[in-house]
Protein backbone atom coordinates (compact mmCIF):
# COMPACT_ATOMS: atom_id res chain seq x y z
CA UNK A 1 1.70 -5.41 17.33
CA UNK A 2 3.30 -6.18 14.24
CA UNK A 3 2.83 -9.18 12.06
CA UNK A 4 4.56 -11.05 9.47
CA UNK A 5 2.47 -10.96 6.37
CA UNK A 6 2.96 -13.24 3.61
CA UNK A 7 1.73 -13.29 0.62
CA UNK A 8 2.29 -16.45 -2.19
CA UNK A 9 4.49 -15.46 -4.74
CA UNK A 10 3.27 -17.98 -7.41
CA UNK A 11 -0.19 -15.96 -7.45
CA UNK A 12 1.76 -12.31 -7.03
CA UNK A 13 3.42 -13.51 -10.47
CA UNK A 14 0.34 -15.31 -12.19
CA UNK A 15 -1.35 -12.28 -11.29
CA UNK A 16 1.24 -9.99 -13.00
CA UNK A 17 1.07 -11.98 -15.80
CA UNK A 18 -2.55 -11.69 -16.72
CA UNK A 19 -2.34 -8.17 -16.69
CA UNK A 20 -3.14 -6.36 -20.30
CA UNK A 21 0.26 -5.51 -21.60
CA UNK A 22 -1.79 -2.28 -22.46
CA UNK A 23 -1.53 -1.25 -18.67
CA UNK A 24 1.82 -2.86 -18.00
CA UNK A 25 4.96 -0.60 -17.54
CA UNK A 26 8.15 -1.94 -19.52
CA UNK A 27 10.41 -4.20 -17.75
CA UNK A 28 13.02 -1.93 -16.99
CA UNK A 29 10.85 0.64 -15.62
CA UNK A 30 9.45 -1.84 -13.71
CA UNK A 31 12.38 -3.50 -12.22
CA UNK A 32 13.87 0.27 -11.07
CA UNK A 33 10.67 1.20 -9.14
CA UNK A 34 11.18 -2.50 -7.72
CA UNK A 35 14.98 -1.21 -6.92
CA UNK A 36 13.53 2.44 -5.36
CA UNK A 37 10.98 0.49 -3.14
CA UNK A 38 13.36 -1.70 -1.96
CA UNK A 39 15.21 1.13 -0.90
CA UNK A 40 12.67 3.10 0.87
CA UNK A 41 12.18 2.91 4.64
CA UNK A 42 8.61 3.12 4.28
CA UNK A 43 8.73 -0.96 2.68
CA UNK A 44 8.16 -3.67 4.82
CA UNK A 45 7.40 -7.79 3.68
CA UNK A 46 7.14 -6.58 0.32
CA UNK A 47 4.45 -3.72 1.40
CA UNK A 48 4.65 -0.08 1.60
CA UNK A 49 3.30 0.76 5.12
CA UNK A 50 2.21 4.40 3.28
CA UNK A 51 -0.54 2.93 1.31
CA UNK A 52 -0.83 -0.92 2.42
CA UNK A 53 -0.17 -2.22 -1.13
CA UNK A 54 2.53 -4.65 -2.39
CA UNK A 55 4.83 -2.71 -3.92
CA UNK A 56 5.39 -5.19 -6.65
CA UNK A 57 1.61 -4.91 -7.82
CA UNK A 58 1.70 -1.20 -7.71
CA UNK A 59 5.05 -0.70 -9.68
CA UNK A 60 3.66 -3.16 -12.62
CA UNK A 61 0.85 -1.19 -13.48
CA UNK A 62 2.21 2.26 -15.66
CA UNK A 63 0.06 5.05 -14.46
CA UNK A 64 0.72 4.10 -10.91
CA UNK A 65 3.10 6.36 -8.77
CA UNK A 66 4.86 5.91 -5.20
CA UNK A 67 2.40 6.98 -2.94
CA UNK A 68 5.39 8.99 -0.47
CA UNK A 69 4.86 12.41 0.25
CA UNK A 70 8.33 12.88 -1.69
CA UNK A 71 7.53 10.12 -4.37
CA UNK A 72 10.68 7.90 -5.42
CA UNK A 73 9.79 7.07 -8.71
């Protein structure tokens, strides 16, 4: 059965924004991982249904990859 998960977006961005800027991948990069998720079948509510995470959380964070078998970014 699937359900609608929702997550508040006010604490997805306060949480972005208390990230070390030491960890954080530039804007642009960020924003075109954001672009490649949204493009991936594998996305769903803002979640990759490969690993479970939001993708928005993952892509902030530099040393993090796409988690596909044929990773999009």
């Amino acid at each position: 059965m699937e359900q609608n998960q929702r997550i508040c977006k006010k604490c997805l961005y306060d949480y972005i924004s208390r990230l070390d800027a030491d960890i954080k991948t530039d804007e642009s990069k960020y924003q075109d991982r954001l672009e490649r998720c949204k493009a991936c079948d594998s996305l769903m509510n803002g979640m990759c249904r490969i690993c479970g995470c939001f993708v928005e959380m993952r892509a902030v964070i530099d040393k993090n990859g796409c988690p596909h078998t044929t990773p999009k970014w």
